[in-house]
PDB file of N, CA and C in Angstrom:
ATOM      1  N   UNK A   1       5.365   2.066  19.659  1.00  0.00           N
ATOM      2  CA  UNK A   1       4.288   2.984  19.413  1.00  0.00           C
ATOM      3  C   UNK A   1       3.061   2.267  18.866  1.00  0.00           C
ATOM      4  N   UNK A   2       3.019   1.451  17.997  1.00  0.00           N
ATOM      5  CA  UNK A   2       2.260   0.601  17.431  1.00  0.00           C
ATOM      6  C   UNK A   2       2.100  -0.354  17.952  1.00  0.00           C
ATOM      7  N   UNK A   3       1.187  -1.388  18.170  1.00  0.00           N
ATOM      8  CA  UNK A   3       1.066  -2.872  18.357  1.00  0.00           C
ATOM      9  C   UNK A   3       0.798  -3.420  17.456  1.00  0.00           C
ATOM     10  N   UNK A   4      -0.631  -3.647  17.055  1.00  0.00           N
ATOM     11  CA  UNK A   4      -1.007  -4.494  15.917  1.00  0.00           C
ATOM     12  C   UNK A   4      -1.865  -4.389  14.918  1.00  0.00           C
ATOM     13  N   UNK A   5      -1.298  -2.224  14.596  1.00  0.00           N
ATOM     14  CA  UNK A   5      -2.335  -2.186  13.770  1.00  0.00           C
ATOM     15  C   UNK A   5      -2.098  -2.053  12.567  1.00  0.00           C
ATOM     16  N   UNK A   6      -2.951  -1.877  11.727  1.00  0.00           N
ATOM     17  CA  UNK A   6      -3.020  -2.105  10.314  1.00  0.00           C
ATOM     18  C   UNK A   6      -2.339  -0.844   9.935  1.00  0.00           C
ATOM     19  N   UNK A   7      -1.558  -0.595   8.547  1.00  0.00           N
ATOM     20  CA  UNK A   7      -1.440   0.521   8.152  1.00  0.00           C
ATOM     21  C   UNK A   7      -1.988   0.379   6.712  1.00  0.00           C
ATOM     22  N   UNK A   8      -2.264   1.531   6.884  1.00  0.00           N
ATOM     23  CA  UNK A   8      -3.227   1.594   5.500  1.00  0.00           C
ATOM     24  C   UNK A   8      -2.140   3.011   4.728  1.00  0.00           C
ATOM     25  N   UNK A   9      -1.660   2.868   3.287  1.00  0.00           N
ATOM     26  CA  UNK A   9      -1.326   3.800   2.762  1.00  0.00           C
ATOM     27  C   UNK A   9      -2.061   4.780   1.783  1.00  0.00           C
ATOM     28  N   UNK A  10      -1.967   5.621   1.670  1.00  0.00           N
ATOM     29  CA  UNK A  10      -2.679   6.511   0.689  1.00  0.00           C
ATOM     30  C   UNK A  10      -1.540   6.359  -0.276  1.00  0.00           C
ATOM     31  N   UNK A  11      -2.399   6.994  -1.454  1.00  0.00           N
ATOM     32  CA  UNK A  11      -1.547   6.634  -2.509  1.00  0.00           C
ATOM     33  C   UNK A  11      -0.839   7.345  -2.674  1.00  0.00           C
ATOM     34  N   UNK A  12      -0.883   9.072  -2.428  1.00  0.00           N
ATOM     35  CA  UNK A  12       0.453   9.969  -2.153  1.00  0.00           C
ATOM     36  C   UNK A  12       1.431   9.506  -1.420  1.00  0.00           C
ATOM     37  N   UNK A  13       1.061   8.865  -0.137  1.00  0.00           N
ATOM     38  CA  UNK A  13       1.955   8.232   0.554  1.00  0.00           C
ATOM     39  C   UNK A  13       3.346   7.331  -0.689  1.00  0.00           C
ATOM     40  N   UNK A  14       1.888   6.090  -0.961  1.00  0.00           N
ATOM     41  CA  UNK A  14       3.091   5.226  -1.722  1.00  0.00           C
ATOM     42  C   UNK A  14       4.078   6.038  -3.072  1.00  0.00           C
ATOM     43  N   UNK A  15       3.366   6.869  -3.478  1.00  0.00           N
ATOM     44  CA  UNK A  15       3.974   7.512  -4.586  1.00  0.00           C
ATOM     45  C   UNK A  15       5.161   8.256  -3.974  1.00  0.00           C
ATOM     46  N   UNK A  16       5.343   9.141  -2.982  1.00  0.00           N
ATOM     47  CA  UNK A  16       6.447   9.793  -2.232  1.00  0.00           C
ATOM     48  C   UNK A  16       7.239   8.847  -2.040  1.00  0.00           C
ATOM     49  N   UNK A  17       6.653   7.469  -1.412  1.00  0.00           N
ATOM     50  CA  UNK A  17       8.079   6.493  -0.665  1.00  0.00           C
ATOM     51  C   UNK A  17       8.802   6.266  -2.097  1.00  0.00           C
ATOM     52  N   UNK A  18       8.036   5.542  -3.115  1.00  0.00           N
ATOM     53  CA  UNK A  18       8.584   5.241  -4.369  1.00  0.00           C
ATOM     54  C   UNK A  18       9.847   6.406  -5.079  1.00  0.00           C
ATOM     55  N   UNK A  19       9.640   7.689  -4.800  1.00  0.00           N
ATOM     56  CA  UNK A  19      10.419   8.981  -5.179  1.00  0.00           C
ATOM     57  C   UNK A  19      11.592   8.509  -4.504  1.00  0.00           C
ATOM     58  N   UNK A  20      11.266   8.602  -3.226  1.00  0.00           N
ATOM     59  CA  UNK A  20      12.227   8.746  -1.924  1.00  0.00           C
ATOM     60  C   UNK A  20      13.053   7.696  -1.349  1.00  0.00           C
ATOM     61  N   UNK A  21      12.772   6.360  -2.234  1.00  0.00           N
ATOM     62  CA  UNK A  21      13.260   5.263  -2.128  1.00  0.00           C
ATOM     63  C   UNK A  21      13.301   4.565  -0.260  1.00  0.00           C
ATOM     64  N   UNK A  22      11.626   4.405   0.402  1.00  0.00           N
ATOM     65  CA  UNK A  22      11.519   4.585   1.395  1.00  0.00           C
ATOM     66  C   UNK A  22      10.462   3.433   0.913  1.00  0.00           C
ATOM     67  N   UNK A  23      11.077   2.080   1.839  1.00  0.00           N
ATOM     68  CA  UNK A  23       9.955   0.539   1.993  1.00  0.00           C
ATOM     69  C   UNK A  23       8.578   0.849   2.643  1.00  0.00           C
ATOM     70  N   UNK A  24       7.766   0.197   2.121  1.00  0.00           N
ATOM     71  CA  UNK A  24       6.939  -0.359   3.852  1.00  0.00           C
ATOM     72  C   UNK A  24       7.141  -0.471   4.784  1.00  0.00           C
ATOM     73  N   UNK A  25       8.290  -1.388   4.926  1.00  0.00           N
ATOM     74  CA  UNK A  25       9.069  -2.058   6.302  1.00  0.00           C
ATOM     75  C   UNK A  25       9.425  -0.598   6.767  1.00  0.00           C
ATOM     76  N   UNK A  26      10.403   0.182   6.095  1.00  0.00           N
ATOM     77  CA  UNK A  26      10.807   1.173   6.952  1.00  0.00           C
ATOM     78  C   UNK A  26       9.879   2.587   7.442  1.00  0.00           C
ATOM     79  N   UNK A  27       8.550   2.024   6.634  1.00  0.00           N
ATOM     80  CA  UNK A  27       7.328   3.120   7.559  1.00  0.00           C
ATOM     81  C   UNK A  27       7.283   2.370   9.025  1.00  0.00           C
ATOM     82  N   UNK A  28       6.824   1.255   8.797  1.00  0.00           N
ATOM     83  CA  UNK A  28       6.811   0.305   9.841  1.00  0.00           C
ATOM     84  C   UNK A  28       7.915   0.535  11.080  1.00  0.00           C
ATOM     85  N   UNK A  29       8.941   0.491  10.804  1.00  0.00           N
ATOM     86  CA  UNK A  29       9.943   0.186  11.796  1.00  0.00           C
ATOM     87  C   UNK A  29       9.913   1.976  12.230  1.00  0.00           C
ATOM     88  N   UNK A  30       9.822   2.727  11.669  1.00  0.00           N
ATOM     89  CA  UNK A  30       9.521   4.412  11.947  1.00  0.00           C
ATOM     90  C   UNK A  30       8.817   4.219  13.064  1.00  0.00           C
ATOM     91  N   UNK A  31       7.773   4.121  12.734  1.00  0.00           N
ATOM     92  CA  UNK A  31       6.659   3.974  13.869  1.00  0.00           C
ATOM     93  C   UNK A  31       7.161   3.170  14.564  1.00  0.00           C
ATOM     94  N   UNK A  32       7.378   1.955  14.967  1.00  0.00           N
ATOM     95  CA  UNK A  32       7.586   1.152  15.755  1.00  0.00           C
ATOM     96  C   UNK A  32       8.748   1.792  16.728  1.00  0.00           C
ATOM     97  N   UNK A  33       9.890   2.631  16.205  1.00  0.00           N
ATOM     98  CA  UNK A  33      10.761   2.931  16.967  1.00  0.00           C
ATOM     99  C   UNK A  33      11.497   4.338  16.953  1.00  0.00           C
ATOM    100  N   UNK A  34      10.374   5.317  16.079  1.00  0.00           N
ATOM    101  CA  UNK A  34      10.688   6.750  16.170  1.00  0.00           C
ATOM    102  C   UNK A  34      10.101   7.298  17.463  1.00  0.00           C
ATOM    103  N   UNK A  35      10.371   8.277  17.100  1.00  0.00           N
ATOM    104  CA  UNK A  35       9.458   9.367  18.209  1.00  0.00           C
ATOM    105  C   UNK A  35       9.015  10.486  17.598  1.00  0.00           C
ATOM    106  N   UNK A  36       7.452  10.171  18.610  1.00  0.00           N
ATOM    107  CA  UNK A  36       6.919  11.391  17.953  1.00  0.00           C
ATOM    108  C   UNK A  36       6.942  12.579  18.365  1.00  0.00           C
ATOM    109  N   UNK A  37       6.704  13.749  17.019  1.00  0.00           N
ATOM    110  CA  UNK A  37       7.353  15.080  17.256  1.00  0.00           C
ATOM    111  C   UNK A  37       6.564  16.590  16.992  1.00  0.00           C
ATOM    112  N   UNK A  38       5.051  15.953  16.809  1.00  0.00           N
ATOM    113  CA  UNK A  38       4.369  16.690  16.188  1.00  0.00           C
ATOM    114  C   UNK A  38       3.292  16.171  16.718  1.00  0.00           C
ATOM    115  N   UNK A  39       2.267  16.385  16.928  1.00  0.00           N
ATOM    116  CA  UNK A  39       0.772  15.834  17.583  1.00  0.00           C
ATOM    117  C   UNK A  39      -0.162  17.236  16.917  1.00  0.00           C
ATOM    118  N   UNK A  40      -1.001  16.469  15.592  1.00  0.00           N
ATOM    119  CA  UNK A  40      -2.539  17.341  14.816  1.00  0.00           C
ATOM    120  C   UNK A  40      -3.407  16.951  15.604  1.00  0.00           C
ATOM    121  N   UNK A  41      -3.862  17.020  16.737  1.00  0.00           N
ATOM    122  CA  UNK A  41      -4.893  16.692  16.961  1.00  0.00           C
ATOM    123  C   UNK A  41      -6.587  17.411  16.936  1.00  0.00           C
ATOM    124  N   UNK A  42      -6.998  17.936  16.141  1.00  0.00           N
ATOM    125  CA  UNK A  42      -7.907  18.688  15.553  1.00  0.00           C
ATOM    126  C   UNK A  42      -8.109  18.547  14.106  1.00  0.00           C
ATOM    127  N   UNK A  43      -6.771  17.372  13.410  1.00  0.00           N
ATOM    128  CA  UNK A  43      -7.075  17.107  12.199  1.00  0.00           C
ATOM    129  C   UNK A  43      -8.451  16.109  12.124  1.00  0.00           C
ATOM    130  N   UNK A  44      -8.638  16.177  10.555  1.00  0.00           N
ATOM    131  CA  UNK A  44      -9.809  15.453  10.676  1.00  0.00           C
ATOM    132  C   UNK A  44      -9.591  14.360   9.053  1.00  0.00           C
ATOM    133  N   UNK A  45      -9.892  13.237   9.070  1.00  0.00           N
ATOM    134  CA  UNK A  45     -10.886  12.928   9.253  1.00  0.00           C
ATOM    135  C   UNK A  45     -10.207  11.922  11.513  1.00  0.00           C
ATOM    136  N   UNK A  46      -9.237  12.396  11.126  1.00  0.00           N
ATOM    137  CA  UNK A  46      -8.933  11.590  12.334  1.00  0.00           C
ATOM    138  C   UNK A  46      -7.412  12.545  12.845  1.00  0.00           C
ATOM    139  N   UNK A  47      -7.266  12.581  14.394  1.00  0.00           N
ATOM    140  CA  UNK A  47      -6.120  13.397  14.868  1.00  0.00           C
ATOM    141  C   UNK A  47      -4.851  12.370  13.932  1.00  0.00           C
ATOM    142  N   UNK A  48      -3.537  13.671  13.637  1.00  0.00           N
ATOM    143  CA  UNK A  48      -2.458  13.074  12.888  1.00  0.00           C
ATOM    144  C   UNK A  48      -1.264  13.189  13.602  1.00  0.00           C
ATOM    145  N   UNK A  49      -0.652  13.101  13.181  1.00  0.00           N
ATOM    146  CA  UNK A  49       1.054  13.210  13.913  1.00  0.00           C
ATOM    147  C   UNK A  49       2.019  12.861  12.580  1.00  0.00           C
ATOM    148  N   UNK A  50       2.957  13.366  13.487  1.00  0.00           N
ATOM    149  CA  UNK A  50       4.245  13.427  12.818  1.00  0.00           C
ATOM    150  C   UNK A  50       5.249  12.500  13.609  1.00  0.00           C
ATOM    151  N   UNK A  51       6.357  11.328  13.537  1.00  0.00           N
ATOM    152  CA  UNK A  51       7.155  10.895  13.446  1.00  0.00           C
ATOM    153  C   UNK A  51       7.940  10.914  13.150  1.00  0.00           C
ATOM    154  N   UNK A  52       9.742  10.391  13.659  1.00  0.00           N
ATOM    155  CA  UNK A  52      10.896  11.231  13.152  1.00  0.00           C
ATOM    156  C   UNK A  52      11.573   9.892  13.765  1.00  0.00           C
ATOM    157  N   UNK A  53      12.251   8.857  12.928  1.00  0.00           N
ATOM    158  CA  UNK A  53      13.560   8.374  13.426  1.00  0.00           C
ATOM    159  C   UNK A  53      14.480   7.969  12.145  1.00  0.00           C
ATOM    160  N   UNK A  54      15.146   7.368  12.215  1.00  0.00           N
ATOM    161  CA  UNK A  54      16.656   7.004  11.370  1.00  0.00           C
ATOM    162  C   UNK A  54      16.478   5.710  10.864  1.00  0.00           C
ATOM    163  N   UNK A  55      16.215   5.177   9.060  1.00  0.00           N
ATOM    164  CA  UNK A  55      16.490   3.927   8.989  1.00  0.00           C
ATOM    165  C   UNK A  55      17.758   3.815   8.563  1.00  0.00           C
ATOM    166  N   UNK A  56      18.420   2.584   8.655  1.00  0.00           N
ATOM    167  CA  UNK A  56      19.937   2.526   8.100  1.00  0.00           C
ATOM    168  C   UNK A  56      20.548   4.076   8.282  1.00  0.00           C
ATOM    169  N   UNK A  57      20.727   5.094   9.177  1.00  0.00           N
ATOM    170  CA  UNK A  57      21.197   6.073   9.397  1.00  0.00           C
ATOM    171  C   UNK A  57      20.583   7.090   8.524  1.00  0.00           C
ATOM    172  N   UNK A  58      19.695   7.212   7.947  1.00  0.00           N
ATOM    173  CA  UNK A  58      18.387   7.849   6.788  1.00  0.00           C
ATOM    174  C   UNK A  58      17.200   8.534   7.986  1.00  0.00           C
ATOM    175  N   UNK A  59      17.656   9.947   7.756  1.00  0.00           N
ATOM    176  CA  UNK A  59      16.374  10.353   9.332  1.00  0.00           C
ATOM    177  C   UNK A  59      14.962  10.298   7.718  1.00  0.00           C
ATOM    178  N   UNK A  60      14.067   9.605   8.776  1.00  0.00           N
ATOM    179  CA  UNK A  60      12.968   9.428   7.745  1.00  0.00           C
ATOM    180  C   UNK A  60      11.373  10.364   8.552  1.00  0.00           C
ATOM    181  N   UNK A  61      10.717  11.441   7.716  1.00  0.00           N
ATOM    182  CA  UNK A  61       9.860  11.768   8.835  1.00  0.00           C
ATOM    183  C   UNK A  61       8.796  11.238   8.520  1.00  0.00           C
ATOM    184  N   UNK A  62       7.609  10.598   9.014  1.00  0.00           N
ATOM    185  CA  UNK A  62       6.146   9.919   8.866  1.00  0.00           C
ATOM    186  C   UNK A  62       5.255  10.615   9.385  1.00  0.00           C
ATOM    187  N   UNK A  63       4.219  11.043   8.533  1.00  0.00           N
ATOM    188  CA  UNK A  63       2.966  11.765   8.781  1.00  0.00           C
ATOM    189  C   UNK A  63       1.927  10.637   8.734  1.00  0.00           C
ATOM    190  N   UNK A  64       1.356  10.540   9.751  1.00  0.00           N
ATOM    191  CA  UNK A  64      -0.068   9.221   9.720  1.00  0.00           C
ATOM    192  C   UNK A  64      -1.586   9.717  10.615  1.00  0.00           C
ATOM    193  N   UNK A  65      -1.961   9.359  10.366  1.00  0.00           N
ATOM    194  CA  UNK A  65      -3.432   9.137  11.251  1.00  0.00           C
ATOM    195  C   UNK A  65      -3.933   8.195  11.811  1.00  0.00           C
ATOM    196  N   UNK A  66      -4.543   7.624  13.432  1.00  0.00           N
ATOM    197  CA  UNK A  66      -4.486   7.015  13.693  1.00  0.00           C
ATOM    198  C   UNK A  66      -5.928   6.664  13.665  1.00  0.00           C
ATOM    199  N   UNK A  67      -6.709   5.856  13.417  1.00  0.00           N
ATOM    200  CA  UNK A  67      -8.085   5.190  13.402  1.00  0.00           C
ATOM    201  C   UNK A  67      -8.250   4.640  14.257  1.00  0.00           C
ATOM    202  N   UNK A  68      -8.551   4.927  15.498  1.00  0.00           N
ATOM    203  CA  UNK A  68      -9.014   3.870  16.555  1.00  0.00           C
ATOM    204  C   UNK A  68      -9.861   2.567  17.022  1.00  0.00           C
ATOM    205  N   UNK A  69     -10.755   2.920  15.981  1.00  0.00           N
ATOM    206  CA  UNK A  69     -12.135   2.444  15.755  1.00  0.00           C
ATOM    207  C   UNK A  69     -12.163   1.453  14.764  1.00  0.00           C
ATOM    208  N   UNK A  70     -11.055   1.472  13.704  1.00  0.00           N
ATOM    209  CA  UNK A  70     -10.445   0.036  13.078  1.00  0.00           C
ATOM    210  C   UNK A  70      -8.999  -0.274  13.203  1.00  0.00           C
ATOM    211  N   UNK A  71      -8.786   0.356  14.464  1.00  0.00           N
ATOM    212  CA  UNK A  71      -7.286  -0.331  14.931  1.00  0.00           C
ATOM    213  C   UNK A  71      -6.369  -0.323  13.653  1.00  0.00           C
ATOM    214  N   UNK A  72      -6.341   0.994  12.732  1.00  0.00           N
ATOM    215  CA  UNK A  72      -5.537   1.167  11.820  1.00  0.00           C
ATOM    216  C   UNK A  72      -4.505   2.704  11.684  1.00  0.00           C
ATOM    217  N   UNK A  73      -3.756   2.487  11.238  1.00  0.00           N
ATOM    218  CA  UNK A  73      -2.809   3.702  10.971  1.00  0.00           C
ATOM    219  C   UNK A  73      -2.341   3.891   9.622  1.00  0.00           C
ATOM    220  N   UNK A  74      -3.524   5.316   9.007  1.00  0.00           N
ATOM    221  CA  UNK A  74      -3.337   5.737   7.886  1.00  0.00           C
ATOM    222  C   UNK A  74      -2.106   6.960   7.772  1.00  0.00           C
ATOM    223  N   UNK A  75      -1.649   5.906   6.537  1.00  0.00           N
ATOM    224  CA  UNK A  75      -0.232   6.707   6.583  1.00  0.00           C
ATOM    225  C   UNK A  75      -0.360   7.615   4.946  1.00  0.00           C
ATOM    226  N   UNK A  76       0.360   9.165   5.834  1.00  0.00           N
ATOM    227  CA  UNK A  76      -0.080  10.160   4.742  1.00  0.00           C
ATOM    228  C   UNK A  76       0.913  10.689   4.060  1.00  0.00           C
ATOM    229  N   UNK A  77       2.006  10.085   4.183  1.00  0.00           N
ATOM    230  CA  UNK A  77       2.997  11.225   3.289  1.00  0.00           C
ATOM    231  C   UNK A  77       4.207  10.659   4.105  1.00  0.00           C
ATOM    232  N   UNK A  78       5.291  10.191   3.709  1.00  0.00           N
ATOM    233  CA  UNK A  78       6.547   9.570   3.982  1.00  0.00           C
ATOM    234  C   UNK A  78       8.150  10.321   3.315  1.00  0.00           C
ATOM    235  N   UNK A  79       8.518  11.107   4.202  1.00  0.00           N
ATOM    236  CA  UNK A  79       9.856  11.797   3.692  1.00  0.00           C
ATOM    237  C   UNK A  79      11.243  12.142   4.072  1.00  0.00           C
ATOM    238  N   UNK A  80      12.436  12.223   3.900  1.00  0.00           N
ATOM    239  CA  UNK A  80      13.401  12.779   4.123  1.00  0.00           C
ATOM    240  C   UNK A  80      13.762  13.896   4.758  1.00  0.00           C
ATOM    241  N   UNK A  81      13.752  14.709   5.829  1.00  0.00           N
ATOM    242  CA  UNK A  81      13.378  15.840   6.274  1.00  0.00           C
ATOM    243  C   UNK A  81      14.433  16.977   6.070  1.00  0.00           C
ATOM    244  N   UNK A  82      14.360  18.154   5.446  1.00  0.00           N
ATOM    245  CA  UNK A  82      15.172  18.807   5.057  1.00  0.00           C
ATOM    246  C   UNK A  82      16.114  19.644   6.482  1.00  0.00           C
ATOM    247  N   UNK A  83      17.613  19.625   5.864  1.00  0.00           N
ATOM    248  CA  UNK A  83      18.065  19.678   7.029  1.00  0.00           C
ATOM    249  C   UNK A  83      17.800  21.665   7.504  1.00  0.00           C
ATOM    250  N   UNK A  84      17.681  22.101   6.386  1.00  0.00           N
ATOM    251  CA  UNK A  84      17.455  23.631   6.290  1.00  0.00           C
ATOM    252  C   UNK A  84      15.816  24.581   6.977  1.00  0.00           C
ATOM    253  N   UNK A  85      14.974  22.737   7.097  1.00  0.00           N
ATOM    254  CA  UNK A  85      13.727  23.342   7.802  1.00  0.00           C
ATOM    255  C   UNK A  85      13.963  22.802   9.349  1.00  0.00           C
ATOM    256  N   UNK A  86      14.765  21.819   9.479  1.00  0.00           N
ATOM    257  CA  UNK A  86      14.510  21.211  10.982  1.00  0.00           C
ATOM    258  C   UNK A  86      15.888  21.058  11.729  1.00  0.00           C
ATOM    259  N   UNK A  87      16.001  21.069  13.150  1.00  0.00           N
ATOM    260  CA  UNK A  87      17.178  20.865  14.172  1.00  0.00           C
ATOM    261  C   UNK A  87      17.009  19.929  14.947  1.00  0.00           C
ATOM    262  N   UNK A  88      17.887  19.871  16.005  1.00  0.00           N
ATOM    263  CA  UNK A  88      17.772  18.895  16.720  1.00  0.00           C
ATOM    264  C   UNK A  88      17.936  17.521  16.487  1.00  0.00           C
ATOM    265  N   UNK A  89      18.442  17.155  15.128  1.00  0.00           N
ATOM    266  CA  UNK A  89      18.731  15.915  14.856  1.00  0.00           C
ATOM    267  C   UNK A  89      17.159  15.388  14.341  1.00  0.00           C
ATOM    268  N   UNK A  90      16.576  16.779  13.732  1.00  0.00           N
ATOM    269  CA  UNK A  90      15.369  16.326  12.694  1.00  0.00           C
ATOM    270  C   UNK A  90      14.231  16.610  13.422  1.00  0.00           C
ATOM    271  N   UNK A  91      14.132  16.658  14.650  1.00  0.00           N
ATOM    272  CA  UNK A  91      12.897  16.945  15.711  1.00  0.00           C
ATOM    273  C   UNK A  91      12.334  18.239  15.895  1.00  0.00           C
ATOM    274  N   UNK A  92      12.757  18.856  15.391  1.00  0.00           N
ATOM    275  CA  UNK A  92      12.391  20.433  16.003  1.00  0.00           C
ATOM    276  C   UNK A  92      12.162  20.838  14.604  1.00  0.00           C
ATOM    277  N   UNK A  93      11.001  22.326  13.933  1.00  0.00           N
ATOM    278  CA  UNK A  93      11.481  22.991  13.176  1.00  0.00           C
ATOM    279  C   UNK A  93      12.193  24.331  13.795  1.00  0.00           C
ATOM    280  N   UNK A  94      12.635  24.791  12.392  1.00  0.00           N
ATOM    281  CA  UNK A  94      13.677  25.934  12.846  1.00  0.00           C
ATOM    282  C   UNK A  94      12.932  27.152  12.637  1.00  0.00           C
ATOM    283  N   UNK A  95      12.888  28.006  13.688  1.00  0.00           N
ATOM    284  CA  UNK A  95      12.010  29.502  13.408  1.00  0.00           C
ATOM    285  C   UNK A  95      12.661  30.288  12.826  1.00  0.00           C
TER     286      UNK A  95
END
């Protein structure tokens, strides 16, 4: 999903991973090898998305924004996805 761009964290971001006991590396490898499951595109300051894969068997979900224009990916919020809001093995919410 990524090539070679920068991620930039917000500090909610880092403060959630720190809660949630969730690396850098494993935002990184999210992106690199989740799938995405959610597409904001009308967010602003830049379209966002949502991400969903498994580190060490840990479904991890990633909310980011992508910056085109400095080839960066601001990452907004990093979490554990509750199994009581989502299906599908974390991909879907539940109506």
């Amino acid at each position: 999903m990524i090539n070679n761009e920068k991620l930039i964290f917000r500090l909610h971001a880092l403060s959630r991973m720190a809660q949630r006991g969730f690396e850098p590396s494993d935002v990184r490898s999210a992106l690199d090898n989740g799938m995405t499951i959610e597409q904001y595109p009308d967010d602003t300051p830049y379209p966002s998305f949502l991400v969903m894969a498994k580190i060490n068997g840990r479904p991890i979900h990633v909310v980011a924004s992508l910056n085109e224009a400095e080839q960066e990916i601001i990452i907004i919020t990093v979490y554990e996805p509750d199994p009581m809001m989502w299906t599908d093995q974390f991909s879907r919410r539940k109506t």
